[in-house]
PDB file of N, CA and C in Angstrom:
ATOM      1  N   UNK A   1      75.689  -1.008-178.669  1.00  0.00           N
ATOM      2  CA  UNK A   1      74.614  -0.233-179.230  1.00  0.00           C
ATOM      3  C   UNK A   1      75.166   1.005-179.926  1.00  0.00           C
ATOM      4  N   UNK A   2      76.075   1.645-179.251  1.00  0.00           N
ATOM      5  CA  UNK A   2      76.567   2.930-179.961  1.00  0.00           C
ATOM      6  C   UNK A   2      77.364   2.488-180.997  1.00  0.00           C
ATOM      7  N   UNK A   3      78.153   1.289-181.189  1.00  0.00           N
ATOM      8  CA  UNK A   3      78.831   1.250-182.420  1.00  0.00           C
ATOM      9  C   UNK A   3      78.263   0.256-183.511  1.00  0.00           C
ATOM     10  N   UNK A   4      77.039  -0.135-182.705  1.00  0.00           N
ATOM     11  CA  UNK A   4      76.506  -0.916-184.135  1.00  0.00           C
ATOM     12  C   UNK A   4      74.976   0.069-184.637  1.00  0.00           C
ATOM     13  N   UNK A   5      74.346   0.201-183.735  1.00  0.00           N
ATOM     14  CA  UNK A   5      72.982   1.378-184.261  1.00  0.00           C
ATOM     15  C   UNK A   5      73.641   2.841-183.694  1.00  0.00           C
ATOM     16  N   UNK A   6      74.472   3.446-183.633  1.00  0.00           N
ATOM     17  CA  UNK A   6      74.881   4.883-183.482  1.00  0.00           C
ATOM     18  C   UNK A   6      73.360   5.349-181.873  1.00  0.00           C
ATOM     19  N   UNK A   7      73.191   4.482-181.088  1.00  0.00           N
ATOM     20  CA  UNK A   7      72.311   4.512-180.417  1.00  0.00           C
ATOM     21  C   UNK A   7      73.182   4.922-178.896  1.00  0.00           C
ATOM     22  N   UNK A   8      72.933   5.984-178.108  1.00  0.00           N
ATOM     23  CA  UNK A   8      73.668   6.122-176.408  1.00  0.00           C
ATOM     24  C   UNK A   8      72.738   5.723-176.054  1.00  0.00           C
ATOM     25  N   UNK A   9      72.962   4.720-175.193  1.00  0.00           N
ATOM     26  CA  UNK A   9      72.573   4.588-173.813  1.00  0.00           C
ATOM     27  C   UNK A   9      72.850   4.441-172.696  1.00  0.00           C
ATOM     28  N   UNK A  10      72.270   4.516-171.348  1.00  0.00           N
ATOM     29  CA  UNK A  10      73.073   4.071-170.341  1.00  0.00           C
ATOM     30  C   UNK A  10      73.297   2.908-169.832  1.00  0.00           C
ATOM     31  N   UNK A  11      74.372   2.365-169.261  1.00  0.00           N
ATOM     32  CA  UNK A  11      74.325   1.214-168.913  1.00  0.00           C
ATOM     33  C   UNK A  11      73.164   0.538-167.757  1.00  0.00           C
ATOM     34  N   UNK A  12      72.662   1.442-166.909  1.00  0.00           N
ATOM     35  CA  UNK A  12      72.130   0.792-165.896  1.00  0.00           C
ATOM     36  C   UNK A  12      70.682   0.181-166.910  1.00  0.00           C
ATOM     37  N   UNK A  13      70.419   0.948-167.930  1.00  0.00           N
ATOM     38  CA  UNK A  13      69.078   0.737-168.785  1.00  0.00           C
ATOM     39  C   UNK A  13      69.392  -1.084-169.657  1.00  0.00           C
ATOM     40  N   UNK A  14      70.744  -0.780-170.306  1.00  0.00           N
ATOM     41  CA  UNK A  14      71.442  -1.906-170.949  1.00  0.00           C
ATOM     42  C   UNK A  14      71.232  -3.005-170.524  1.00  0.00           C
ATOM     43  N   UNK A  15      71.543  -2.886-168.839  1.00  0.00           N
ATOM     44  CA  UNK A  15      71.489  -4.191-167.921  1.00  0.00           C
ATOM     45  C   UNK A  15      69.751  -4.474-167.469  1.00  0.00           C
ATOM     46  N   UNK A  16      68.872  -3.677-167.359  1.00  0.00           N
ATOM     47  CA  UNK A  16      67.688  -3.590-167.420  1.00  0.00           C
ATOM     48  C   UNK A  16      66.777  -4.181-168.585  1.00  0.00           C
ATOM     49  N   UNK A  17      67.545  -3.833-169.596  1.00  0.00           N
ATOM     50  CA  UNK A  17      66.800  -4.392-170.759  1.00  0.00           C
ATOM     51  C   UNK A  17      67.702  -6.135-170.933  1.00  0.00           C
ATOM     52  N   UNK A  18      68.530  -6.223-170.722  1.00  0.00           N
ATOM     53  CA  UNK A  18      69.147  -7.801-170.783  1.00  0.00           C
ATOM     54  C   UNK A  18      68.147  -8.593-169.344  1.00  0.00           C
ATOM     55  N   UNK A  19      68.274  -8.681-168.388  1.00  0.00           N
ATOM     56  CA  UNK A  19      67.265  -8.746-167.391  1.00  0.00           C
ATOM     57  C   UNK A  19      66.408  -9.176-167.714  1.00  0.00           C
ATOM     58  N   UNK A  20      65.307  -7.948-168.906  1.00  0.00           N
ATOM     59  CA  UNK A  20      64.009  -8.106-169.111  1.00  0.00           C
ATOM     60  C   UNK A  20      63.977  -9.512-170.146  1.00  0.00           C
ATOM     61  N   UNK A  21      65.241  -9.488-171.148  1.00  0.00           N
ATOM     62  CA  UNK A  21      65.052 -10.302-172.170  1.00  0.00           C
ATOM     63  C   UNK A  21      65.427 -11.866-171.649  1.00  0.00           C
ATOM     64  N   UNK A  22      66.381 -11.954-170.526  1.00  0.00           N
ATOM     65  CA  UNK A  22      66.553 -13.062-169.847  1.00  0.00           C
ATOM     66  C   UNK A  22      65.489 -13.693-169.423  1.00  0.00           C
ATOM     67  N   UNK A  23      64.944 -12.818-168.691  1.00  0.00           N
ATOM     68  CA  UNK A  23      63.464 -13.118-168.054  1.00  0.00           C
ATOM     69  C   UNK A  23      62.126 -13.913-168.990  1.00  0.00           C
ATOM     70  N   UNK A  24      61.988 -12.927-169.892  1.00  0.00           N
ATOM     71  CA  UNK A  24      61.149 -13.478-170.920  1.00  0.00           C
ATOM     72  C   UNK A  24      61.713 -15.191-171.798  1.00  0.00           C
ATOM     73  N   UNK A  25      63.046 -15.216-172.006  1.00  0.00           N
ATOM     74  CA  UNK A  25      63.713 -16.258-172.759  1.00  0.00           C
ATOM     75  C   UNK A  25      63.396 -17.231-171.390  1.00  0.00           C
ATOM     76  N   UNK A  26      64.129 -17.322-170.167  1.00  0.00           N
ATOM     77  CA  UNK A  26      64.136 -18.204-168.919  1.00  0.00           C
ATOM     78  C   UNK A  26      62.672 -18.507-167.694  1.00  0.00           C
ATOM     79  N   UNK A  27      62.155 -16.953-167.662  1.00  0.00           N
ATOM     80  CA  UNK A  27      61.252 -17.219-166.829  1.00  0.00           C
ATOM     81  C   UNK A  27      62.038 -16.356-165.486  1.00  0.00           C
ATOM     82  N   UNK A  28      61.507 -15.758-164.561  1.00  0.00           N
ATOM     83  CA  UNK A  28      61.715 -15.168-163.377  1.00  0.00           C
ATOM     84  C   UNK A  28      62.490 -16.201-162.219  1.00  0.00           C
ATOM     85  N   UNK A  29      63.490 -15.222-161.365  1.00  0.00           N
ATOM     86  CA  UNK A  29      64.026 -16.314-160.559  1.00  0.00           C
ATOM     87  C   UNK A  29      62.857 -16.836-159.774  1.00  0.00           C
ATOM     88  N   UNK A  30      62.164 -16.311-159.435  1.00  0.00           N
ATOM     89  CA  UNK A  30      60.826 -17.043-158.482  1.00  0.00           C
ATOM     90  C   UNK A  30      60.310 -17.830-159.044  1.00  0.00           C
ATOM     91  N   UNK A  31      59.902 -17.933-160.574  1.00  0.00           N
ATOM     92  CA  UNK A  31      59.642 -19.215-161.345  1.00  0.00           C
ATOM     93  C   UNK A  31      60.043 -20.052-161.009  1.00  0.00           C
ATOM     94  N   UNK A  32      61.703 -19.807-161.644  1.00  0.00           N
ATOM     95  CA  UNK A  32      62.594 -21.344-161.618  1.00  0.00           C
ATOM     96  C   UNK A  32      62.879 -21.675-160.394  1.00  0.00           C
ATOM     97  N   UNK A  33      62.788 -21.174-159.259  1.00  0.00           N
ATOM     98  CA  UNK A  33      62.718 -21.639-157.518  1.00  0.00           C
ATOM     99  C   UNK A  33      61.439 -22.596-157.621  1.00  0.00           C
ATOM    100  N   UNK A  34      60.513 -22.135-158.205  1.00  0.00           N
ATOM    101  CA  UNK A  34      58.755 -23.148-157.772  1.00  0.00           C
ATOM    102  C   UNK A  34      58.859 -23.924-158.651  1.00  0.00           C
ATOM    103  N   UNK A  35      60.359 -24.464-159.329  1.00  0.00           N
ATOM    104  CA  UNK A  35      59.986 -25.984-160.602  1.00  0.00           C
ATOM    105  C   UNK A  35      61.402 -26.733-159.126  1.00  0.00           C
ATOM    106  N   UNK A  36      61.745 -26.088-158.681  1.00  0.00           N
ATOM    107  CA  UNK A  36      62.198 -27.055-158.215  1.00  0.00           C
ATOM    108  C   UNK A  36      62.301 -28.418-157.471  1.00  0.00           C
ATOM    109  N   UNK A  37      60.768 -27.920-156.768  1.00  0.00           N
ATOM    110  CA  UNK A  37      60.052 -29.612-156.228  1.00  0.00           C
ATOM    111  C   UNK A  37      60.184 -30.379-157.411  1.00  0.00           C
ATOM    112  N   UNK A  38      59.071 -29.621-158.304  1.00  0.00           N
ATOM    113  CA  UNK A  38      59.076 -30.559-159.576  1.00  0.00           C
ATOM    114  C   UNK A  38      60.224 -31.706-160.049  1.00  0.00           C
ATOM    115  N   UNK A  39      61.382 -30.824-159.703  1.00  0.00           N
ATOM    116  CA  UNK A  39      62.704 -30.987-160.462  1.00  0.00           C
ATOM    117  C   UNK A  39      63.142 -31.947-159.860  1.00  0.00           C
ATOM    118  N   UNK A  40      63.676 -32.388-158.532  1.00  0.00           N
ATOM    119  CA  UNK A  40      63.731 -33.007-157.019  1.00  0.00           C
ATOM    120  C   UNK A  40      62.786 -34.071-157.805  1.00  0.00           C
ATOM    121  N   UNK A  41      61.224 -34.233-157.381  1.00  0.00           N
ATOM    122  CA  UNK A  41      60.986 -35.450-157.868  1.00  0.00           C
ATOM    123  C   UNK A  41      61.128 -36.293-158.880  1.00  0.00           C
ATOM    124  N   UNK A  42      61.246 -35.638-159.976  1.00  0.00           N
ATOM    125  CA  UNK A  42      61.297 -36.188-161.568  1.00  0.00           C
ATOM    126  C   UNK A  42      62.816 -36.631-161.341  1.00  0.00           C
ATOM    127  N   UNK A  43      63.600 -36.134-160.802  1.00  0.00           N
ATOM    128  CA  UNK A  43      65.644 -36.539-160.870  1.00  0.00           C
ATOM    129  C   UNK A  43      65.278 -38.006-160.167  1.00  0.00           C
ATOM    130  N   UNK A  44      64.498 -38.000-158.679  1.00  0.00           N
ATOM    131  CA  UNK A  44      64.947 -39.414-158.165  1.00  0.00           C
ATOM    132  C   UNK A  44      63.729 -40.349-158.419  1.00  0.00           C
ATOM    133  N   UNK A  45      63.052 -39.862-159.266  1.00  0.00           N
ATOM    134  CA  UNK A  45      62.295 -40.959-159.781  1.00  0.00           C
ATOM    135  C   UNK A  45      62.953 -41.663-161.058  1.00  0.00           C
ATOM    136  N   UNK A  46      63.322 -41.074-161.748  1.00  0.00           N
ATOM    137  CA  UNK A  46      64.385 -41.709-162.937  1.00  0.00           C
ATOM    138  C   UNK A  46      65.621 -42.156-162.570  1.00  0.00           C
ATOM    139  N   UNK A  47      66.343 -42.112-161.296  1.00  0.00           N
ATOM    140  CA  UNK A  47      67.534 -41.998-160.636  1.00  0.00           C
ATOM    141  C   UNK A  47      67.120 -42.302-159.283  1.00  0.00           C
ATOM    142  N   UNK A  48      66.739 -43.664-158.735  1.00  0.00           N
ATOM    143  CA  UNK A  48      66.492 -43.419-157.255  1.00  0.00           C
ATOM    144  C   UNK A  48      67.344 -43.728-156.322  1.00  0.00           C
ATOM    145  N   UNK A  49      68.561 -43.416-156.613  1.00  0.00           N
ATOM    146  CA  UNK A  49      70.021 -43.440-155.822  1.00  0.00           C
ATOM    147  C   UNK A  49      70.063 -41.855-155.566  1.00  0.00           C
ATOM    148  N   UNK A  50      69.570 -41.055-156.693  1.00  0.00           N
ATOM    149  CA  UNK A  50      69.967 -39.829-156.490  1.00  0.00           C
ATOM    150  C   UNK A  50      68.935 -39.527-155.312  1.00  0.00           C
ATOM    151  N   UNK A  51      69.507 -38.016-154.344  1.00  0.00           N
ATOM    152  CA  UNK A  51      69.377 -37.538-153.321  1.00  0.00           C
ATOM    153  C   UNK A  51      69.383 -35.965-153.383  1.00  0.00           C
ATOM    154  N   UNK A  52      67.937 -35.701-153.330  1.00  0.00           N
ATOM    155  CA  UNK A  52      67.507 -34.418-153.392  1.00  0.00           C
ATOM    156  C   UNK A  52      67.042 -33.938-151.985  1.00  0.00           C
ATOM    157  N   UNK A  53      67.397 -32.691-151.485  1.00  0.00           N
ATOM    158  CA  UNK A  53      66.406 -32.165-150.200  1.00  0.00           C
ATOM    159  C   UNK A  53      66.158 -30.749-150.444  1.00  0.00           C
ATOM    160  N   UNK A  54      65.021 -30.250-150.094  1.00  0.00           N
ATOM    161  CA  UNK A  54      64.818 -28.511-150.886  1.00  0.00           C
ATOM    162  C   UNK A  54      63.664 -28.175-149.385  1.00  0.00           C
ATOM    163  N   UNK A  55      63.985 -27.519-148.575  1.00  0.00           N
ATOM    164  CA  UNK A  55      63.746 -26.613-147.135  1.00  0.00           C
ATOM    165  C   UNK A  55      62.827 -25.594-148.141  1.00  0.00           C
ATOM    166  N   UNK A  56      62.217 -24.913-147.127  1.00  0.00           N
ATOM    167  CA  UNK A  56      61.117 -23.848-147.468  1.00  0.00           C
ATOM    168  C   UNK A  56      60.907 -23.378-146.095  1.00  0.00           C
ATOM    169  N   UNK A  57      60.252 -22.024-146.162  1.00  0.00           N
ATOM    170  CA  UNK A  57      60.420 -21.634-144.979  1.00  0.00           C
ATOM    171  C   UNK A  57      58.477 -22.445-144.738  1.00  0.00           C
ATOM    172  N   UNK A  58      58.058 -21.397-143.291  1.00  0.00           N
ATOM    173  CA  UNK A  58      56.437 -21.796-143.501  1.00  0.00           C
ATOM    174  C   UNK A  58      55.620 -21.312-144.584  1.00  0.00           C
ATOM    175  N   UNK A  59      56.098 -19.813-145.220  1.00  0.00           N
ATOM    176  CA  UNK A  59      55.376 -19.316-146.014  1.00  0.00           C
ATOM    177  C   UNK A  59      56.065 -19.446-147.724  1.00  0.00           C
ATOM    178  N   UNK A  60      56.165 -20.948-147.641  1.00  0.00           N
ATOM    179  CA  UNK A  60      57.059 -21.573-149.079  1.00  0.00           C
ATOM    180  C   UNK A  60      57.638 -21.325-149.868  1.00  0.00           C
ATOM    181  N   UNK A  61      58.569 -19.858-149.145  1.00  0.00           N
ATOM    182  CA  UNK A  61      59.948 -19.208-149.232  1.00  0.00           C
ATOM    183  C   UNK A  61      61.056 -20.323-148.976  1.00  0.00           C
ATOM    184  N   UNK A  62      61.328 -20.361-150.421  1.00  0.00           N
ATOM    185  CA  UNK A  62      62.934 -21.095-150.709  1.00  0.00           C
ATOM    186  C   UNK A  62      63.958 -20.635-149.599  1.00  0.00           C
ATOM    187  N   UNK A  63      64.790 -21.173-148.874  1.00  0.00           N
ATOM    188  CA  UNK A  63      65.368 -21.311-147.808  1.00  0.00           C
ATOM    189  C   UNK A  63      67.091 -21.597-148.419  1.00  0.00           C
ATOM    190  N   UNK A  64      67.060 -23.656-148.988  1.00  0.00           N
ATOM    191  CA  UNK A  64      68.046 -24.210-149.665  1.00  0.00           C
ATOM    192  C   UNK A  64      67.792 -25.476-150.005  1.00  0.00           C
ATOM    193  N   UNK A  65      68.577 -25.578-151.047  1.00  0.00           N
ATOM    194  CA  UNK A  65      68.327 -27.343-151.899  1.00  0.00           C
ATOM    195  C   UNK A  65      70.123 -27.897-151.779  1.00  0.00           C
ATOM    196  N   UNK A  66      69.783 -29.636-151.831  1.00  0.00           N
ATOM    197  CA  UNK A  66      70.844 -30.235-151.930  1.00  0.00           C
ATOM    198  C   UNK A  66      70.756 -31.106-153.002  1.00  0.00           C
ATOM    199  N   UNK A  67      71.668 -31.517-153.746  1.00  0.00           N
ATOM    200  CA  UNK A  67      71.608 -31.971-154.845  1.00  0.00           C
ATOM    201  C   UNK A  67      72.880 -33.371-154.582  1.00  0.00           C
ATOM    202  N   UNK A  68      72.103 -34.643-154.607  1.00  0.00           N
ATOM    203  CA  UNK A  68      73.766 -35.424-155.135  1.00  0.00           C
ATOM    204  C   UNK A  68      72.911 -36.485-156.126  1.00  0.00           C
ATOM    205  N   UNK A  69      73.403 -36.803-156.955  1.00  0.00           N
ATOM    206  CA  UNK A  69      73.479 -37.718-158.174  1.00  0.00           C
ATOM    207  C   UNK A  69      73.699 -39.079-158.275  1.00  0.00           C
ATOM    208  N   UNK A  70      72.851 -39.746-158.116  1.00  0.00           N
ATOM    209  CA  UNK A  70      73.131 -41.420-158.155  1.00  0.00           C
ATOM    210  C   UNK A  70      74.492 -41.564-158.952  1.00  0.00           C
ATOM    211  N   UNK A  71      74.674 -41.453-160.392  1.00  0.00           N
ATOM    212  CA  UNK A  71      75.941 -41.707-160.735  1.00  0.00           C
ATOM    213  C   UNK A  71      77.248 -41.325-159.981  1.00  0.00           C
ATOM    214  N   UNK A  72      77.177 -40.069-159.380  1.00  0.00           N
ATOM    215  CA  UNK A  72      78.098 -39.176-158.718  1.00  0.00           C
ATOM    216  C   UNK A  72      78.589 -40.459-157.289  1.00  0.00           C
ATOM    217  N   UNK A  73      77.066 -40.848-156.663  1.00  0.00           N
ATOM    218  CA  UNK A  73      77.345 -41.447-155.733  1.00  0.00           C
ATOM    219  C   UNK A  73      77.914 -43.062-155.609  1.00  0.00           C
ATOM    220  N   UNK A  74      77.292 -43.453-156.881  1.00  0.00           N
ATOM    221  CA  UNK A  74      77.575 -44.906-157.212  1.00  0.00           C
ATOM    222  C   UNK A  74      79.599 -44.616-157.444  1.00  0.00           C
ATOM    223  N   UNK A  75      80.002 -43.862-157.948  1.00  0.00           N
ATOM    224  CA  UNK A  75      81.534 -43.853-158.427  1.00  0.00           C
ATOM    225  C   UNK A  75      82.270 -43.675-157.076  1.00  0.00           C
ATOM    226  N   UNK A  76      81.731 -42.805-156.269  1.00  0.00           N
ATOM    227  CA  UNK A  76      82.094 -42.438-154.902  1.00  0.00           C
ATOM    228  C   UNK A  76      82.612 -43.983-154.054  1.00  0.00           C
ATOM    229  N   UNK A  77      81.297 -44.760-154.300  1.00  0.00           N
ATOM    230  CA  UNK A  77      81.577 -45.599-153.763  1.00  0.00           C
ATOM    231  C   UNK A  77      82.375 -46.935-154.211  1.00  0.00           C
ATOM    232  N   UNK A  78      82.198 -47.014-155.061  1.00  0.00           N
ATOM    233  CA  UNK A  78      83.199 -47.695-156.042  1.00  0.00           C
ATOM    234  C   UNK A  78      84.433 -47.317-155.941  1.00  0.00           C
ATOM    235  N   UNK A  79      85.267 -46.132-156.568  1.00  0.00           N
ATOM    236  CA  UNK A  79      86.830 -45.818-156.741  1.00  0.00           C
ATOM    237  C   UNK A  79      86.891 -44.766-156.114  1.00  0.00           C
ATOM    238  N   UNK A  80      86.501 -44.109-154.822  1.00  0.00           N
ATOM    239  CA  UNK A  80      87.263 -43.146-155.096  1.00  0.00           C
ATOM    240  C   UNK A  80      87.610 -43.039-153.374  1.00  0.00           C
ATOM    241  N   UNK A  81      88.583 -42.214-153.344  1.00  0.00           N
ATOM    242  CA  UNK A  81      89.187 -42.089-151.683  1.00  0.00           C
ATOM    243  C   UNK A  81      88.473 -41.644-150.770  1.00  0.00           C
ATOM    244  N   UNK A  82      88.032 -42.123-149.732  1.00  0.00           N
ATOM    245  CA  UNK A  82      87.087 -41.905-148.587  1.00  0.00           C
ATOM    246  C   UNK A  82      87.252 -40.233-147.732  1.00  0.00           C
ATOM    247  N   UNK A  83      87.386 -39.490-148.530  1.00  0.00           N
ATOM    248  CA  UNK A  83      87.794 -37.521-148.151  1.00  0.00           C
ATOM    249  C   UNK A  83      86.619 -36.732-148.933  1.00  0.00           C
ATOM    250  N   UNK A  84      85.852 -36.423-148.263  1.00  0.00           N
ATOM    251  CA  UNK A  84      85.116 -35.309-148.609  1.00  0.00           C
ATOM    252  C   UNK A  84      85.666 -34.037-148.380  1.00  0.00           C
ATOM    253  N   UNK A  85      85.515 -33.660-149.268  1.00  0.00           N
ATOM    254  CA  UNK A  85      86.167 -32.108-149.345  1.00  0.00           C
ATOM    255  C   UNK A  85      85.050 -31.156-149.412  1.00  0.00           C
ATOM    256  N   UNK A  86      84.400 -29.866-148.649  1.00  0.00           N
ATOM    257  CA  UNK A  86      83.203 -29.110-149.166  1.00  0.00           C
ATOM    258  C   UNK A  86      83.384 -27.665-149.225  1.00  0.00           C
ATOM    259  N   UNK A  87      83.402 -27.037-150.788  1.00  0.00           N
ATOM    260  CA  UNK A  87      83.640 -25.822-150.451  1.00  0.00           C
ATOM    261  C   UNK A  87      82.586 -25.012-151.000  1.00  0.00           C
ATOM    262  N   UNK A  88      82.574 -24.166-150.401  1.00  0.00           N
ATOM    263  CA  UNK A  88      81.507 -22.794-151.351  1.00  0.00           C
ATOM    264  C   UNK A  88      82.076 -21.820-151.155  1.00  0.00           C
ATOM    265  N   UNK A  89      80.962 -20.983-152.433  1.00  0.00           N
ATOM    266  CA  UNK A  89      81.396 -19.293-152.591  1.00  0.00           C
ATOM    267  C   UNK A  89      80.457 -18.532-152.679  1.00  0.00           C
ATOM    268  N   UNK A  90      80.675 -17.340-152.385  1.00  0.00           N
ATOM    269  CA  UNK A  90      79.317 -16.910-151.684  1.00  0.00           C
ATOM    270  C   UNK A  90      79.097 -15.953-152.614  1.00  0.00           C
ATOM    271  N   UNK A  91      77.465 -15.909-153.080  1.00  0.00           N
ATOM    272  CA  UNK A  91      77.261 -15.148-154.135  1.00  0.00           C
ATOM    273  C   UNK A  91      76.388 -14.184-153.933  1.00  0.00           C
ATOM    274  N   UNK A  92      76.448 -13.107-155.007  1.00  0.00           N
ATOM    275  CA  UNK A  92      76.522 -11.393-154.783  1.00  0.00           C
ATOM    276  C   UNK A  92      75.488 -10.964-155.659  1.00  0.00           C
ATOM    277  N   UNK A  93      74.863 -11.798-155.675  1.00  0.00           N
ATOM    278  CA  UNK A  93      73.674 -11.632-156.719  1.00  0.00           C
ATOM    279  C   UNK A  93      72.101 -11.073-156.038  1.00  0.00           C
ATOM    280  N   UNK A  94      71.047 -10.391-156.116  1.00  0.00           N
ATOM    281  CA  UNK A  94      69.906 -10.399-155.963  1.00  0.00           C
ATOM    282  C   UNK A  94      69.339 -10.848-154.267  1.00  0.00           C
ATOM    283  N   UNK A  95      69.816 -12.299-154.477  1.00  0.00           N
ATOM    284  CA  UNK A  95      69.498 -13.116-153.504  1.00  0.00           C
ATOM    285  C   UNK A  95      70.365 -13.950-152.267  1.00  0.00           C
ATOM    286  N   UNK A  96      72.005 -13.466-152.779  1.00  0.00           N
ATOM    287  CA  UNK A  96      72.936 -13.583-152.093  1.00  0.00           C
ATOM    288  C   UNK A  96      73.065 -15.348-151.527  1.00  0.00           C
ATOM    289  N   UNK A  97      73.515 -15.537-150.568  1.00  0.00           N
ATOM    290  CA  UNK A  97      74.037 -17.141-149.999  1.00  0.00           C
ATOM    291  C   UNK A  97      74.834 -17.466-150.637  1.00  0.00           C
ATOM    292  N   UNK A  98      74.865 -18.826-150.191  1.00  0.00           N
ATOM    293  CA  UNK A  98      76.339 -19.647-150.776  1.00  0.00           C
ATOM    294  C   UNK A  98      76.009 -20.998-152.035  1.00  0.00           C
ATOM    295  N   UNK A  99      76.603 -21.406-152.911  1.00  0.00           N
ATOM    296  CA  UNK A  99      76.620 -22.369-153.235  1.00  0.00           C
ATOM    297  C   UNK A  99      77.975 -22.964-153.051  1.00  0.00           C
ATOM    298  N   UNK A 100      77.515 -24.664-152.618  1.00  0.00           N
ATOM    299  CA  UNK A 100      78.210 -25.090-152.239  1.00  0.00           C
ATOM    300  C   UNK A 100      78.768 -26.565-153.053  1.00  0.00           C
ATOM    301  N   UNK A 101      79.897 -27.286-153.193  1.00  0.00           N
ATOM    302  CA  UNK A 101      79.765 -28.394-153.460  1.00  0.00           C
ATOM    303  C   UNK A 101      80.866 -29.063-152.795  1.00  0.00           C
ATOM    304  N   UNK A 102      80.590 -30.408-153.221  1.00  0.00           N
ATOM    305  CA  UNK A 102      81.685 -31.709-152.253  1.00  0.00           C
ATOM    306  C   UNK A 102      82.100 -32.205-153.174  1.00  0.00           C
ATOM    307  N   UNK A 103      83.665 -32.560-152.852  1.00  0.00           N
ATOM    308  CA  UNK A 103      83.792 -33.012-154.415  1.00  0.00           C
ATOM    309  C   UNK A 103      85.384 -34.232-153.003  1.00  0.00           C
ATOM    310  N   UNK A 104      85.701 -34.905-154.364  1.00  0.00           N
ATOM    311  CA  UNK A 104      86.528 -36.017-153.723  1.00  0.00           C
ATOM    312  C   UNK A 104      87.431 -36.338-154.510  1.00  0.00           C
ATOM    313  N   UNK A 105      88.827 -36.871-154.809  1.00  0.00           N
ATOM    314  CA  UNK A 105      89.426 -37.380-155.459  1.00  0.00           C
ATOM    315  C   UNK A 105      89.815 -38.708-156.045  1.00  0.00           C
ATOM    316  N   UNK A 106      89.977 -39.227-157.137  1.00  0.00           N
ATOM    317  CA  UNK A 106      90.005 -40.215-157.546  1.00  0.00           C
ATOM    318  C   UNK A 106      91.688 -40.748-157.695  1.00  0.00           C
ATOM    319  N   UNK A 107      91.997 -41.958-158.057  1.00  0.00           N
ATOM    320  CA  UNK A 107      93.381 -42.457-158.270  1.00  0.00           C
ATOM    321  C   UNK A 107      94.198 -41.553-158.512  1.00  0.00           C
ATOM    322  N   UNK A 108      94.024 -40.864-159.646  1.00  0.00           N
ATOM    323  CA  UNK A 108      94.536 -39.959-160.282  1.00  0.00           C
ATOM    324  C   UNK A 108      94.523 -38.269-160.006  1.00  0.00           C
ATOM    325  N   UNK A 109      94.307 -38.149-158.482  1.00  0.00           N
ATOM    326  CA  UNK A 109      94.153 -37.197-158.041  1.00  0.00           C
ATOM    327  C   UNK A 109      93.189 -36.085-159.033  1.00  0.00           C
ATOM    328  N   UNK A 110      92.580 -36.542-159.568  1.00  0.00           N
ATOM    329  CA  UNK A 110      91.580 -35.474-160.541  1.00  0.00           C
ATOM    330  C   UNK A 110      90.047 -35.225-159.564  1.00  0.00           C
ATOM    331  N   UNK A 111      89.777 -34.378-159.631  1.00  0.00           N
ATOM    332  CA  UNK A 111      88.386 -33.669-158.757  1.00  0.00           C
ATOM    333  C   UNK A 111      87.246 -34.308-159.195  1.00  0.00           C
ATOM    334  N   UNK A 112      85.839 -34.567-158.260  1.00  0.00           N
ATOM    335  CA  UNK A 112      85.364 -35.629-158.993  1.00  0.00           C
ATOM    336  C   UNK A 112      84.308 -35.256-157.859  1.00  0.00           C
ATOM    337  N   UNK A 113      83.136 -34.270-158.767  1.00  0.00           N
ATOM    338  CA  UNK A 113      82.069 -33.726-157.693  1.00  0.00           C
ATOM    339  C   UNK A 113      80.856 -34.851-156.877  1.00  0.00           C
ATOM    340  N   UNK A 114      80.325 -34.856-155.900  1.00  0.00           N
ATOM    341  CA  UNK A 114      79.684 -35.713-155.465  1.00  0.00           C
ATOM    342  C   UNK A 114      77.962 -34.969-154.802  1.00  0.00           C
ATOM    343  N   UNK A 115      78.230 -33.844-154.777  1.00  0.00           N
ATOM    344  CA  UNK A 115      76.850 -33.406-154.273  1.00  0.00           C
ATOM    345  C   UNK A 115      76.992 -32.219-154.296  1.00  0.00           C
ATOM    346  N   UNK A 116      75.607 -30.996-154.931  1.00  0.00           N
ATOM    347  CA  UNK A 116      75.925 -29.417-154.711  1.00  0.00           C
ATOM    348  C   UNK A 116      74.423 -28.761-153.735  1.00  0.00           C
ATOM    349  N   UNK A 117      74.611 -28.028-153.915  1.00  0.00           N
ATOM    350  CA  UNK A 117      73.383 -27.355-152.703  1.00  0.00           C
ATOM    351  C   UNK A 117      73.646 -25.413-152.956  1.00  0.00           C
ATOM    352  N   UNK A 118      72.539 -24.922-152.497  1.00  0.00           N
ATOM    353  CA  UNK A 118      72.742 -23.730-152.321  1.00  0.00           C
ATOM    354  C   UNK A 118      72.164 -23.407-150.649  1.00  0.00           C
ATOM    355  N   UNK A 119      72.550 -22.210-150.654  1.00  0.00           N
ATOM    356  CA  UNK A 119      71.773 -21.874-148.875  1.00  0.00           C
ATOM    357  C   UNK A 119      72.195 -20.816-148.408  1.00  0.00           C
ATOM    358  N   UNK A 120      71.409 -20.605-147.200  1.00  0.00           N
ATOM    359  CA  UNK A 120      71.860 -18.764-146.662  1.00  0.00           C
ATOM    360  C   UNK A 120      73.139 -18.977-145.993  1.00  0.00           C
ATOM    361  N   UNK A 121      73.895 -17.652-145.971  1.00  0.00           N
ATOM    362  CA  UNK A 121      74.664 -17.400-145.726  1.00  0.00           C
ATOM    363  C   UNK A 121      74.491 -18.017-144.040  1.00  0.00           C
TER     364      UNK A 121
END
């Protein structure tokens, strides 16, 4: 801003106004949490190998979702070495927890994801 409109501002405002414009372009994280049933059914209805699970608390507070992929799972079972591997990293954002994924190796020792999820710490 200061070197293209000769404009100061502060950063905490900068990140406030990106936020706001994210928001408006994407929709609120609480939005995109309440498409996620949506999302869950429409994946294993077009995909009914794939394997969705999404927890809520009683008051239909997002909790955590699991995600694995019919294709993901069909290859799994086909070629690839019987080792699940599961790691996550824990994120520092707003809403904090972990996302997580499983991933497995193929012939060629190359990484080869099989299911992701998020959830509380």
């Amino acid at each position: 801003m200061k070197t293209k409109y000769d404009i100061q501002i502060m950063y905490s405002k900068a990140h406030q106004a990106l936020d706001y414009a994210l928001s408006l372009t994407y929709g609120t994280h609480e939005e995109i949490f309440q498409l996620l049933s949506s999302f869950s059914y429409v994946l294993e209805q077009q995909n009914p190998i794939t394997i969705t699970d999404l927890q809520c608390n009683e008051n239909g507070k997002f909790l955590n979702f699991f995600m694995s992929l019919g294709a993901s799972l069909r290859g799994f079972q086909r070629c690839m070495r019987p080792v699940i591997i599961v790691d996550g990293t824990h994120l520092k954002g707003r809403f904090g927890g972990i996302m997580f994924v499983a991933n497995v190796q193929d012939e060629n020792e190359q990484v080869y994801p099989i299911a992701f999820g998020y959830g509380d710490s």
